[in-house]
C-alpha atoms as a PDB file:
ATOM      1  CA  UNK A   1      35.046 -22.141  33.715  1.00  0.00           C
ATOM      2  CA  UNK A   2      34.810 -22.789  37.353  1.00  0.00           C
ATOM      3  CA  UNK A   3      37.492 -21.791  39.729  1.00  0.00           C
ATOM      4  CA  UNK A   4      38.590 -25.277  40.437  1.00  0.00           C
ATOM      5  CA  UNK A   5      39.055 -26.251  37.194  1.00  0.00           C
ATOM      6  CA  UNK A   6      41.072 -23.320  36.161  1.00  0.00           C
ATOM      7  CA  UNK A   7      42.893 -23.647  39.101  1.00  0.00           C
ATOM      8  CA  UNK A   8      43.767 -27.607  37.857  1.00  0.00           C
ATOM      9  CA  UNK A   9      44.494 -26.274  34.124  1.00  0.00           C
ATOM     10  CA  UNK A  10      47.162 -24.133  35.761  1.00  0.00           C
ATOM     11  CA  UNK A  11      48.392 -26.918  38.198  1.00  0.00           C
ATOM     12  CA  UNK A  12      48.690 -29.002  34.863  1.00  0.00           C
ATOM     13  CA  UNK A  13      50.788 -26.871  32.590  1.00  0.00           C
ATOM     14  CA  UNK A  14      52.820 -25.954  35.432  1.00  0.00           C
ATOM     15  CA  UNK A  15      53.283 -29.585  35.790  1.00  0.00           C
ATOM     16  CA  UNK A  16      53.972 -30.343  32.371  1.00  0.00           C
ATOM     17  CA  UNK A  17      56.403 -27.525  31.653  1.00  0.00           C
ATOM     18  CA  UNK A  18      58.591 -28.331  35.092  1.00  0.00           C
ATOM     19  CA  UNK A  19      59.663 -31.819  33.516  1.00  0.00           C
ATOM     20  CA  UNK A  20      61.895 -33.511  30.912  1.00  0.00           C
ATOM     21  CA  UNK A  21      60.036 -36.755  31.312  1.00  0.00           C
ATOM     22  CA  UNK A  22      57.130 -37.791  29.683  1.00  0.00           C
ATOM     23  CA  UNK A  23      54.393 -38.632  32.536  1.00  0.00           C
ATOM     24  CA  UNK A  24      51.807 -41.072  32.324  1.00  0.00           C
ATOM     25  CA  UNK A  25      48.273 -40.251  32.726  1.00  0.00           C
ATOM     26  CA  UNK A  26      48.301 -41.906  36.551  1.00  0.00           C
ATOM     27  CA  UNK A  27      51.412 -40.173  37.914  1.00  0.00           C
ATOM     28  CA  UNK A  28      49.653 -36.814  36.943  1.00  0.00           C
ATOM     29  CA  UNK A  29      47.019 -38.038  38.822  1.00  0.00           C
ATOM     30  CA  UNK A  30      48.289 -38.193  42.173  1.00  0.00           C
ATOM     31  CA  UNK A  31      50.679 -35.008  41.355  1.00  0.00           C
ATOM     32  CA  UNK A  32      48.079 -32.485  40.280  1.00  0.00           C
ATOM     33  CA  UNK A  33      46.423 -31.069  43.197  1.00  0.00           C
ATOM     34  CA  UNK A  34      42.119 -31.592  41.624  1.00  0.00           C
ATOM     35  CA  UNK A  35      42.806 -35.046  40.462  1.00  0.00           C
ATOM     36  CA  UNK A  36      42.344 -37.135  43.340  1.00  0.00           C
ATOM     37  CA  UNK A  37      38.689 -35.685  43.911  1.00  0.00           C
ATOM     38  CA  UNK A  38      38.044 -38.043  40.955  1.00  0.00           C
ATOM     39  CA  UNK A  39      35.410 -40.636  43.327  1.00  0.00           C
ATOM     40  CA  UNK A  40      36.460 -43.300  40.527  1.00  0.00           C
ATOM     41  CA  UNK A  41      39.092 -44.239  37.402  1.00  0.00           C
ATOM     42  CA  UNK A  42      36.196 -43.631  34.971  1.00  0.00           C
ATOM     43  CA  UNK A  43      35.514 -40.173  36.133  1.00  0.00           C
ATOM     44  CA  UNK A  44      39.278 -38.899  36.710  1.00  0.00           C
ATOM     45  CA  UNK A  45      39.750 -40.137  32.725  1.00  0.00           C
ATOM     46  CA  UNK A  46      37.157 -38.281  31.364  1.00  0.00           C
ATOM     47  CA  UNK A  47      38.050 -34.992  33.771  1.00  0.00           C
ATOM     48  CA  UNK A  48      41.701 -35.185  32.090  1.00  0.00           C
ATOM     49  CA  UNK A  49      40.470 -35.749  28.533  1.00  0.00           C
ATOM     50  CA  UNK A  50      38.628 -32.515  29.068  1.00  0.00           C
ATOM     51  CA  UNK A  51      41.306 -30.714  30.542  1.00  0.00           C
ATOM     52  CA  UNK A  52      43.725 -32.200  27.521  1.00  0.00           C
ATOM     53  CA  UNK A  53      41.098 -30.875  25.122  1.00  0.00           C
ATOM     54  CA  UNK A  54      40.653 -27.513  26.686  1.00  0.00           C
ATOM     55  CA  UNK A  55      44.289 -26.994  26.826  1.00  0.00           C
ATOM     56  CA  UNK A  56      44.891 -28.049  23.338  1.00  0.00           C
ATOM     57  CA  UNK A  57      42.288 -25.256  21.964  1.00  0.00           C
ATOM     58  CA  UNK A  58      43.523 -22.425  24.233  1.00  0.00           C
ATOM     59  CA  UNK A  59      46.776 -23.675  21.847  1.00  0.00           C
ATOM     60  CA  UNK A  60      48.751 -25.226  24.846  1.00  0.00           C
ATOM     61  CA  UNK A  61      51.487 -27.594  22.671  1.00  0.00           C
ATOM     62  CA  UNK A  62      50.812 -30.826  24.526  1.00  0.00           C
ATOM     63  CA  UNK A  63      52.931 -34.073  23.434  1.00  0.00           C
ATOM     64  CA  UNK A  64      52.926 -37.526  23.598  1.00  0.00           C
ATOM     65  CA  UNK A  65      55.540 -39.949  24.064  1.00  0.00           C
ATOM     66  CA  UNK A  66      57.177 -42.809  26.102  1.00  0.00           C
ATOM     67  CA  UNK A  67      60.032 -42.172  28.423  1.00  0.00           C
ATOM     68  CA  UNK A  68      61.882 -45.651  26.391  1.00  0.00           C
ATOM     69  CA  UNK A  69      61.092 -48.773  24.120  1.00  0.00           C
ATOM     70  CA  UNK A  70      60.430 -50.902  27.226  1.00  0.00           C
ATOM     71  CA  UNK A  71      57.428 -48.771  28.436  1.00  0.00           C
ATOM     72  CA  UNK A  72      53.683 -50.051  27.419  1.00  0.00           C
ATOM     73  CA  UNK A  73      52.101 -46.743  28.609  1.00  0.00           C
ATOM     74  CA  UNK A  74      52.611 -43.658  26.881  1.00  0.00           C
ATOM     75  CA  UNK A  75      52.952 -40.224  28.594  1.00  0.00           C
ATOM     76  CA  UNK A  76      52.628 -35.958  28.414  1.00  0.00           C
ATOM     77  CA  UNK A  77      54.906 -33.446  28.500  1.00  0.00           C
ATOM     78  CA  UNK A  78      54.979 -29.660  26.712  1.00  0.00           C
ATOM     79  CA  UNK A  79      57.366 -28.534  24.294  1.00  0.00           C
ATOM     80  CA  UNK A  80      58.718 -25.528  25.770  1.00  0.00           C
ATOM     81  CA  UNK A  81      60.061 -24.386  22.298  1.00  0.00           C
ATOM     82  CA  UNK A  82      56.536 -24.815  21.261  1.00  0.00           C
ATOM     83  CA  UNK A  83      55.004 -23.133  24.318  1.00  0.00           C
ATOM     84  CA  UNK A  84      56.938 -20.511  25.193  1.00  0.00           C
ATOM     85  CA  UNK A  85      56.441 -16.582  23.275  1.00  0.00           C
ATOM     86  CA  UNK A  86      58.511 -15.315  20.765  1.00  0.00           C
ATOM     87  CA  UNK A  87      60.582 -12.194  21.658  1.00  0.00           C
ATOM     88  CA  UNK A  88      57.816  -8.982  22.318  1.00  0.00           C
ATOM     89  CA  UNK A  89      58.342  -5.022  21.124  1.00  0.00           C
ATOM     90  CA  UNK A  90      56.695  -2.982  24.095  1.00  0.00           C
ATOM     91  CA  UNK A  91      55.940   0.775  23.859  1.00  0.00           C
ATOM     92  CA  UNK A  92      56.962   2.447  27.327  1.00  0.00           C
ATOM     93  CA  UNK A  93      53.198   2.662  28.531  1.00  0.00           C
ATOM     94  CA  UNK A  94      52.664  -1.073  27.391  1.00  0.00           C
ATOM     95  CA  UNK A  95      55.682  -2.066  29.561  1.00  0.00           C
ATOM     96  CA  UNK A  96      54.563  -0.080  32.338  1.00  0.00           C
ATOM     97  CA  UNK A  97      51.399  -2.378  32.499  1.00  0.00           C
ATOM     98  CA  UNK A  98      53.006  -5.091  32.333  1.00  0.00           C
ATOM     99  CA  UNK A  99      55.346  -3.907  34.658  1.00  0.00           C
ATOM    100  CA  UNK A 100      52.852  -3.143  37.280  1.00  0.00           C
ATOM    101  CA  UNK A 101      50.556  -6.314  36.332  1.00  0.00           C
ATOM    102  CA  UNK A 102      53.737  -8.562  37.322  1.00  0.00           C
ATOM    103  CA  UNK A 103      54.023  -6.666  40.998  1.00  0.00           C
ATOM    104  CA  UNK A 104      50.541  -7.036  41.648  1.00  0.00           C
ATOM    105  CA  UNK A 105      51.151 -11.207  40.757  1.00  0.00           C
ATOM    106  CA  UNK A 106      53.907 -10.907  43.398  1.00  0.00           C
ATOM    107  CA  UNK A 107      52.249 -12.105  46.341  1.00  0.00           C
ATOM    108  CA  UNK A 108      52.654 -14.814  48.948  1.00  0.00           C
ATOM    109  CA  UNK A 109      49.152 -16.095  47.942  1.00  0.00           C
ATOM    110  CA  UNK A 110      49.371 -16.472  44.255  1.00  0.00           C
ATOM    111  CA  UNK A 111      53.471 -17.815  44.283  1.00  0.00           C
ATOM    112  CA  UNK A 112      52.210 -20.225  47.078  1.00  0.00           C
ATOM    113  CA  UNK A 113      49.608 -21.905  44.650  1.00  0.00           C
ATOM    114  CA  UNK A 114      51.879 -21.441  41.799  1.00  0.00           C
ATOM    115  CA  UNK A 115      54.295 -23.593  43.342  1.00  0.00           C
ATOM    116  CA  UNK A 116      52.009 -26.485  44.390  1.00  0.00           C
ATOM    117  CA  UNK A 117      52.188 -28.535  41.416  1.00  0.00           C
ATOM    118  CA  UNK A 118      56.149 -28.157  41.635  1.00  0.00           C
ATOM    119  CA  UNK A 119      56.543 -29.323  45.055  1.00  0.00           C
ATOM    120  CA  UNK A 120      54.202 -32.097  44.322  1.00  0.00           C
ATOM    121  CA  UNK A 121      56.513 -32.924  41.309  1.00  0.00           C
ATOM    122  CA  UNK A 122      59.831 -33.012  43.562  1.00  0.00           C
ATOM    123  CA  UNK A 123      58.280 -35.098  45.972  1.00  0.00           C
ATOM    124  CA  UNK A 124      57.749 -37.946  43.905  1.00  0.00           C
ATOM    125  CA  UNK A 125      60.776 -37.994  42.424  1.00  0.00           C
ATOM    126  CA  UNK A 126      60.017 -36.395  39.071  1.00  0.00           C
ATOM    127  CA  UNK A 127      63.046 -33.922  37.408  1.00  0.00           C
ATOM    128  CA  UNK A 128      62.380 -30.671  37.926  1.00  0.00           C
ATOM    129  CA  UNK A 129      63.729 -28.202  35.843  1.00  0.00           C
ATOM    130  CA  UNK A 130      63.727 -24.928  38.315  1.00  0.00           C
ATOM    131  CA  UNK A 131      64.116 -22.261  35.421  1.00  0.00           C
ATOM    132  CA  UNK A 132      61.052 -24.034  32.885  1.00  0.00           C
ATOM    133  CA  UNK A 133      58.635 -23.513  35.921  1.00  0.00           C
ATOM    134  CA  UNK A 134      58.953 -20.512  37.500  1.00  0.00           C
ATOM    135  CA  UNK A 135      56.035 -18.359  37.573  1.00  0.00           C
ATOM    136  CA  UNK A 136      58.195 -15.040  39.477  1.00  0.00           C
ATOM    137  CA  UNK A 137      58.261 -12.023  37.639  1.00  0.00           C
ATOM    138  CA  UNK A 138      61.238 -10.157  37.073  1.00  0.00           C
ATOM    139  CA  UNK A 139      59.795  -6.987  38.347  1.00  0.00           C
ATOM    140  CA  UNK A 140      59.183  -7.334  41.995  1.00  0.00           C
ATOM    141  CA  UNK A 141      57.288  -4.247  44.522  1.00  0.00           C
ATOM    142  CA  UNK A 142      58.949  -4.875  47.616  1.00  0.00           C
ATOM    143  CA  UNK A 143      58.600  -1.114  49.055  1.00  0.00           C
ATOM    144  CA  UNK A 144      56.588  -1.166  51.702  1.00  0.00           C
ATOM    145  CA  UNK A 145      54.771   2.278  50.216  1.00  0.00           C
ATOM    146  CA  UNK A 146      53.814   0.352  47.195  1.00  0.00           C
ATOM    147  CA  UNK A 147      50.441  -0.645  48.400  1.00  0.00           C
ATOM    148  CA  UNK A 148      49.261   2.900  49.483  1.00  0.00           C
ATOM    149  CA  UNK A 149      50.500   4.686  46.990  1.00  0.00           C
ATOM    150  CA  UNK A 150      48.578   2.591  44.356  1.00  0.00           C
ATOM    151  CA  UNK A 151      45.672   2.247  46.127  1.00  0.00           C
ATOM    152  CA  UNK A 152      46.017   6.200  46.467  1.00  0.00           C
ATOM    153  CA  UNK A 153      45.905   6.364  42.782  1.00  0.00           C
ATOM    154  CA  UNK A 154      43.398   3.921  41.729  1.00  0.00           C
ATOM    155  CA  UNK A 155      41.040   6.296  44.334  1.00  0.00           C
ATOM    156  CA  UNK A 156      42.171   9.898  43.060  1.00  0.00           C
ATOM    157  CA  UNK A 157      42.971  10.670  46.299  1.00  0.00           C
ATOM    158  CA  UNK A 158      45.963  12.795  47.327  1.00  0.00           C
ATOM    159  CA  UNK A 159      48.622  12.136  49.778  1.00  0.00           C
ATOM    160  CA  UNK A 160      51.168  13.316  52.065  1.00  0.00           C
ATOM    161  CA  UNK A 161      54.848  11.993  52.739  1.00  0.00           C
ATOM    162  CA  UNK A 162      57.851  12.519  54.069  1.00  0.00           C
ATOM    163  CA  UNK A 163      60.611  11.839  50.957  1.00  0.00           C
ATOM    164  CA  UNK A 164      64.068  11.735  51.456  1.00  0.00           C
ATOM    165  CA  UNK A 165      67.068  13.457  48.991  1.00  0.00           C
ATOM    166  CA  UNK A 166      69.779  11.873  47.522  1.00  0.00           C
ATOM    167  CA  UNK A 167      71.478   9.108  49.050  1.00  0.00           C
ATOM    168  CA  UNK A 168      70.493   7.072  52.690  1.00  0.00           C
ATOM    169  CA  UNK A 169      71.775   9.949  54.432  1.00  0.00           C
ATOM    170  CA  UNK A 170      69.849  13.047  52.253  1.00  0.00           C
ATOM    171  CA  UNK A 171      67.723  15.612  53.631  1.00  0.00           C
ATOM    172  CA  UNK A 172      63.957  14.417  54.383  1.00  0.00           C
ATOM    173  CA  UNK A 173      61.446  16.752  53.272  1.00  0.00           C
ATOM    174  CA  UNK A 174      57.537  16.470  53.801  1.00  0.00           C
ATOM    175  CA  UNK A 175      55.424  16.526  50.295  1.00  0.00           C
ATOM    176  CA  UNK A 176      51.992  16.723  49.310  1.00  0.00           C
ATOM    177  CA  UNK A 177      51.653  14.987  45.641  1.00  0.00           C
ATOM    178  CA  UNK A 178      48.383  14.394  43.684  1.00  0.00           C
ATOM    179  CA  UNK A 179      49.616  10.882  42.546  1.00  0.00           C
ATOM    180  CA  UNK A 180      48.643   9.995  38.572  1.00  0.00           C
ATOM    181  CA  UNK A 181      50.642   6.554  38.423  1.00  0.00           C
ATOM    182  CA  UNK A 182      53.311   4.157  39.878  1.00  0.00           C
ATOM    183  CA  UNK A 183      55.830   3.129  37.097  1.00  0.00           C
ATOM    184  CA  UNK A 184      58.806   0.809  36.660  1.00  0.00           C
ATOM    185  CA  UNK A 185      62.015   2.326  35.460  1.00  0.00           C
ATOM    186  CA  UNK A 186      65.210   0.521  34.757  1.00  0.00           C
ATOM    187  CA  UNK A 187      64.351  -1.972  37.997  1.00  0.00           C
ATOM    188  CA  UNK A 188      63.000   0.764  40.361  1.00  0.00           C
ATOM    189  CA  UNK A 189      59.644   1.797  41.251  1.00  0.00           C
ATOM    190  CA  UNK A 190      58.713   5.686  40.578  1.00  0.00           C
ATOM    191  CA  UNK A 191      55.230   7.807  42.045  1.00  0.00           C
ATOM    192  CA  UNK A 192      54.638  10.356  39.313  1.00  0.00           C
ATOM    193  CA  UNK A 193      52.445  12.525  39.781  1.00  0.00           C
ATOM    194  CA  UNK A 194      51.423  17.026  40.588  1.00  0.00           C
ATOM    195  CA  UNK A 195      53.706  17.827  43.198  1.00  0.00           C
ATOM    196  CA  UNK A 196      51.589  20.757  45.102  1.00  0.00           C
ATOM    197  CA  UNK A 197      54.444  22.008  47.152  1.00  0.00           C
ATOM    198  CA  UNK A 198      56.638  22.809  43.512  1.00  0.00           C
ATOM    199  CA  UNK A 199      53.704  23.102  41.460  1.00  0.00           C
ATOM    200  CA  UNK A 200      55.529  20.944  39.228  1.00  0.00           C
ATOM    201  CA  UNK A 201      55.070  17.871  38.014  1.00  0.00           C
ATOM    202  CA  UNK A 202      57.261  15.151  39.562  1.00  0.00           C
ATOM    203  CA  UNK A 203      58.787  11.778  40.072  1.00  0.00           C
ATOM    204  CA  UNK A 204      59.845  10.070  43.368  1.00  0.00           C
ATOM    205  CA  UNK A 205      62.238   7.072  43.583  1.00  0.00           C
ATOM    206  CA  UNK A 206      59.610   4.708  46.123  1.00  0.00           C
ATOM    207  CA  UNK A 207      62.479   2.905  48.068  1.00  0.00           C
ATOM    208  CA  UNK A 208      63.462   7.232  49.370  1.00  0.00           C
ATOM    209  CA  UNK A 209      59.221   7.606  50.544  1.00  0.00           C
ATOM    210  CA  UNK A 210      58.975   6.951  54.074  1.00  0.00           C
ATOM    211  CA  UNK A 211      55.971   5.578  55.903  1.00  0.00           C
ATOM    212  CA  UNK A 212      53.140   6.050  56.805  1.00  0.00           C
ATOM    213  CA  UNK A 213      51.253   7.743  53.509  1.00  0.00           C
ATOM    214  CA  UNK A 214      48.686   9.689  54.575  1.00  0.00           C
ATOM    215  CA  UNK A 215      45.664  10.363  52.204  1.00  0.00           C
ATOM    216  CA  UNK A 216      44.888  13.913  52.198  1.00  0.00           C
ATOM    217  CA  UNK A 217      41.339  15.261  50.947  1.00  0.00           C
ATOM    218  CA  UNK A 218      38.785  13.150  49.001  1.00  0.00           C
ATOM    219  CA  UNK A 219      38.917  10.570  46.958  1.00  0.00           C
ATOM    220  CA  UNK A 220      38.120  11.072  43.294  1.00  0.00           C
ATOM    221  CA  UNK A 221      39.452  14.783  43.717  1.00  0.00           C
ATOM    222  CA  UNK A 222      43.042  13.893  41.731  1.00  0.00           C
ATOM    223  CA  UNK A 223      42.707  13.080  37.817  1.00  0.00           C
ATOM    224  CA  UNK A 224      45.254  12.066  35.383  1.00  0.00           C
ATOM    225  CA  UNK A 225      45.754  15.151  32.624  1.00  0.00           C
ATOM    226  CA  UNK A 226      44.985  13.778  29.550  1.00  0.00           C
ATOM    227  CA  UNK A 227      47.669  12.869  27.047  1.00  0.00           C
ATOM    228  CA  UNK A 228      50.318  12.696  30.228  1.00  0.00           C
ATOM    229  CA  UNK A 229      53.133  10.019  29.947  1.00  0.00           C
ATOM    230  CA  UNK A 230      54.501   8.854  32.988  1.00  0.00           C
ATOM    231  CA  UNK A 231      57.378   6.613  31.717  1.00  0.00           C
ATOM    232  CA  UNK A 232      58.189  10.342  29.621  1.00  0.00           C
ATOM    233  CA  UNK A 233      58.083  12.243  33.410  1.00  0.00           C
ATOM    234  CA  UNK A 234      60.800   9.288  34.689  1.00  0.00           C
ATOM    235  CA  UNK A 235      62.669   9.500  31.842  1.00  0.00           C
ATOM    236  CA  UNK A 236      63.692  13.458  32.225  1.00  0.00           C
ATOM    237  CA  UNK A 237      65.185  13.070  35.369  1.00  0.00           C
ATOM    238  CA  UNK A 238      67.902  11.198  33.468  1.00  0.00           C
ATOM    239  CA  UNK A 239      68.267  12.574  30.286  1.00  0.00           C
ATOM    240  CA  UNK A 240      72.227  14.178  31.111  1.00  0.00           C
ATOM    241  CA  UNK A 241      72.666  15.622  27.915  1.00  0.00           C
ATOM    242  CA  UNK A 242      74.779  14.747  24.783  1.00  0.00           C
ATOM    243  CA  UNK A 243      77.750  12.286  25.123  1.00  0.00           C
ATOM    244  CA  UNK A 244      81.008  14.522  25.591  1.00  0.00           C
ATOM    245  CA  UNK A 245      83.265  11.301  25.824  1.00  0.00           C
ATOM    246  CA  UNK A 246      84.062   8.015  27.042  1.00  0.00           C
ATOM    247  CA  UNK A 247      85.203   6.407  30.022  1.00  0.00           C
ATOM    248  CA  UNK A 248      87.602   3.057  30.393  1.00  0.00           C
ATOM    249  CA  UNK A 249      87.374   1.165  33.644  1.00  0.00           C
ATOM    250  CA  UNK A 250      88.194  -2.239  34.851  1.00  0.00           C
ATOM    251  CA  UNK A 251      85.849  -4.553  36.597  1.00  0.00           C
ATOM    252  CA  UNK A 252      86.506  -8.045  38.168  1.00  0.00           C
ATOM    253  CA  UNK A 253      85.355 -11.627  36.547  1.00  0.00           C
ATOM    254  CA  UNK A 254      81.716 -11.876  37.423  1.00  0.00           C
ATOM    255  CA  UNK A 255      81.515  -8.494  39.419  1.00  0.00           C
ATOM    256  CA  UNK A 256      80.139  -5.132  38.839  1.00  0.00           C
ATOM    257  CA  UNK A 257      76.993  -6.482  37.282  1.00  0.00           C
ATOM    258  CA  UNK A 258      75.276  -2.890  36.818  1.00  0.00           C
ATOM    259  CA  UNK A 259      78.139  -0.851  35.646  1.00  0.00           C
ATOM    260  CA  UNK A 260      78.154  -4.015  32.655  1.00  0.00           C
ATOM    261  CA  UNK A 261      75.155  -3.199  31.728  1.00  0.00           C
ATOM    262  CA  UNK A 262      75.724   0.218  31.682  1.00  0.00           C
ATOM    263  CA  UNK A 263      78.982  -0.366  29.132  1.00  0.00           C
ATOM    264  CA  UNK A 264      80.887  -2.220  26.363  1.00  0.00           C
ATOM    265  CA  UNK A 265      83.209  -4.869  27.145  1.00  0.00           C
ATOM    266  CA  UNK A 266      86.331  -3.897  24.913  1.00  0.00           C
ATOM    267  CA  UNK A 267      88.956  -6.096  26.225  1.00  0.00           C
ATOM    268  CA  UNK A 268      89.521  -8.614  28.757  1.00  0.00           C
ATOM    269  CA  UNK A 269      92.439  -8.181  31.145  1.00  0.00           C
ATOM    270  CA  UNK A 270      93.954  -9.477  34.583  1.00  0.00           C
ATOM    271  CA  UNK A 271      90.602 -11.235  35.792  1.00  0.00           C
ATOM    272  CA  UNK A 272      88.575  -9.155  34.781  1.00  0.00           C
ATOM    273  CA  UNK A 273      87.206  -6.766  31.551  1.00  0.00           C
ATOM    274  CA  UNK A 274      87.706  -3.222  30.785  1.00  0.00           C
ATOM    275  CA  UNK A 275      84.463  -1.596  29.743  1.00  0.00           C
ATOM    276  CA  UNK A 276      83.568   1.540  27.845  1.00  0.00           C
ATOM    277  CA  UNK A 277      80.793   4.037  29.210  1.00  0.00           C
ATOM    278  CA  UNK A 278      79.033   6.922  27.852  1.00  0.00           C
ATOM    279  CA  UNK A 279      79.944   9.938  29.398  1.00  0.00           C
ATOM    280  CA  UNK A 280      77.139  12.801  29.702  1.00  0.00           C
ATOM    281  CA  UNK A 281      77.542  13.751  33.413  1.00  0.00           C
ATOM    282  CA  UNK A 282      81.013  13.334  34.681  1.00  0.00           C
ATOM    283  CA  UNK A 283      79.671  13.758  38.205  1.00  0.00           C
ATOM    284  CA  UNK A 284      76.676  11.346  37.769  1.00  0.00           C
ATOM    285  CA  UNK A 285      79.155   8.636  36.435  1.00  0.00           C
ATOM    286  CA  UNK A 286      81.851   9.326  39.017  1.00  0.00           C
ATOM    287  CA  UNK A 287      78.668   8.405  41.858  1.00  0.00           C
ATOM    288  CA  UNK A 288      77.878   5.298  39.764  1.00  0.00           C
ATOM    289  CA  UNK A 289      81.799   4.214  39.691  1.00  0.00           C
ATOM    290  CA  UNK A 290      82.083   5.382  43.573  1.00  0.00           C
ATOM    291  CA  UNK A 291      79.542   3.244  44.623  1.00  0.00           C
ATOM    292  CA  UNK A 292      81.056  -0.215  43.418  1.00  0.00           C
ATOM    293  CA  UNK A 293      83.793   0.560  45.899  1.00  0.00           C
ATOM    294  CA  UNK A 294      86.846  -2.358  45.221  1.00  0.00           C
ATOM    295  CA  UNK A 295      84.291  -3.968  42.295  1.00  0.00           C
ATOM    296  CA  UNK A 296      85.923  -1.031  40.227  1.00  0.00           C
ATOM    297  CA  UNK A 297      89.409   0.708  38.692  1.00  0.00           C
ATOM    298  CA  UNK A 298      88.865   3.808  37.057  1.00  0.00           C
ATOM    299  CA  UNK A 299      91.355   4.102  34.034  1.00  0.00           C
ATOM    300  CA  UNK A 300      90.687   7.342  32.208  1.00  0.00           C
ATOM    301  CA  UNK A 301      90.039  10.221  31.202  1.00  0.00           C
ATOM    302  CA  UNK A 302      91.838  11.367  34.841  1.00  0.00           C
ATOM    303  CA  UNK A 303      89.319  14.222  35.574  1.00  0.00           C
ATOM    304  CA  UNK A 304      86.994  11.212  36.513  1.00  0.00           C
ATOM    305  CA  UNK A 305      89.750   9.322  38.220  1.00  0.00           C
ATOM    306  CA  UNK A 306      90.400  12.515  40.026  1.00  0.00           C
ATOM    307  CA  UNK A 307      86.542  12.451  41.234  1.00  0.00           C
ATOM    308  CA  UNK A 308      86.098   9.293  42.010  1.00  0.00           C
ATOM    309  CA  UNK A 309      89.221   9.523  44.319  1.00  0.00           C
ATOM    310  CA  UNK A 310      87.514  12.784  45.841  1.00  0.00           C
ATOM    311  CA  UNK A 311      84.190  10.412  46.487  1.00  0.00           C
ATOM    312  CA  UNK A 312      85.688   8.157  48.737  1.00  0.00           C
ATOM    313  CA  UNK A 313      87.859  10.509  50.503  1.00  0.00           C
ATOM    314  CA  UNK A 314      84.580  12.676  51.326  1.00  0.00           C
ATOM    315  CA  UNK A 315      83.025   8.907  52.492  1.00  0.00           C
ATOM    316  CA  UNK A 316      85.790   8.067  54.327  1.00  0.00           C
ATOM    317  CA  UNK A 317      85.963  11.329  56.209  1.00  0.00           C
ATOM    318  CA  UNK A 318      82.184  11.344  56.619  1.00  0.00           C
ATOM    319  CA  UNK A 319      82.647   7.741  58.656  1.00  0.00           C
ATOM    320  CA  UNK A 320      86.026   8.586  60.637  1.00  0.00           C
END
């Protein structure tokens, strides 16, 4: 299949899924960017029976239909029910793919074309349903290391960075890492790889590596140890150890949106819910609690009211 005319089949669906209506075969026409290269009516019919065709085969659910009893023409339209996947079971190395295949998507080129058949729609007046054709992935690389640090590991090349500790204000520290893979963990971006300077094998949060990554020896020097999960190297750095109790806050009405994922709505209260969480590490909780400032009240057990207070009285010192 040419480029063109995958790059119409796309323009088509796209089309087709961003609208309630059913559109006739000449509104498609002048909305999908491919059409009007048609030099007559006899040729642009015969390009969209082929396209219909091919789409039905690759299993595309296209209907038919008239928009009401007073129209003589009848239109197209996909059933999104129809169209759309049923729910998926990843393994962690599976999701990482997919993962990293939806960053690489993320790019002004490809969401620019995406969106052509969209805009077309919109300007001629057609219903567009915003959330039935959007093409953005939910995992999006917006570090500005991103692209090195791949391109470092596709070339088994090592590199050199300056990485900084903890929190905006941590300790930066120079490393030298053989890199092995670029992961996506819980909505952040990870480099795992053989940290030379530990002789250890490590993870680093991207949005803490500071430019410029410089590529240090060869490439092809730096291989992947065989039978090495990455997702399995991320994971460790937050396994906190058994639950040893549980801890009842209170969040506003349509606040706090990562401390609800992290816990159990038990009971609604004042504006707002109270919410359970797991406690492992008292101290890593009290950080994550901390850091929704006014989004949060911390209700029990009162050695983690205790150290949340102690949080923001270090923070407020730090900034007086």
């Amino acid at each position: 299949m040419s480029a063109a005319r995958a790059e119409r089949l796309v323009n088509l669906v796209l089309c087709l899924l961003s609208t309630r209506q059913y559109l006739p075969a000449e509104r498609i026409r002048g909305i999908v960017p491919g059409y009007a290269d048609a030099p007559s009516d006899e040729a642009f019919f015969r390009m969209f029976e082929r396209d219909k065709t091919e789409l039905r085969e690759l299993g595309v659910p296209l209907e038919t239909g008239r928009q009401s009893a007073f129209d003589t023409v009848e239109g197209y339209r996909i059933a999104r029910g129809d169209y759309e996947l049923g729910e998926i079971d990843l393994d962690t190395e599976e999701a990482a793919a997919v993962a990293l295949a939806g960053s690489l998507w993320d790019s002004p080129e490809l969401s620019g074309a995406a969106h052509g058949a969209l805009r077309k729609l919109r300007a001629a007046g057609v219903e567009v349903d915003e959330t039935r054709g959007s093409v953005q992935p939910r995992v999006r690389a917006t570090e500005p290391v991103f692209g090195p640090l791949l391109a470092a590991v596709q070339a088994g090349q090592a590199v050199s960075f300056d990485h900084r500790r903890g929190g905006p204000t941590g300790e930066v520290v120079r490393r030298t890492v053989e890199p092995w893979g670029v992961v996506s963990w819980r909505g952040r971006w990870y480099l795992v790889g053989h940290d030379r300077d530990r002789a250890d094998v490590r993870s680093f949060r991207l949005s803490r590596i500071l430019e410029p990554i410089t590529t240090v020896g060869r490439p092809g020097e730096v291989t992947v140890p065989p039978g090495t999960d990455l997702m399995a190297s991320v994971r460790r750095n937050f396994d906190y150890g058994p639950v040893t109790g549980t801890a009842r806050v209170w969040v506003p009405e349509g606040q706090a949106h990562g401390l609800r994922r992290l816990g159990t709505v038990v009971e609604s209260r004042a504006g707002g819910d109270v919410l359970e969480i797991e406690l492992r590490s008292e101290r890593t909780v009290a950080r994550w609690l901390a850091g929704a400032g006014p989004d949060v009240v911390v209700l029990s057990p009162p050695s983690l009211v205790e150290h949340v207070r102690g949080l923001w009285a270090g923070a407020l010192a730090a900034h007086s």
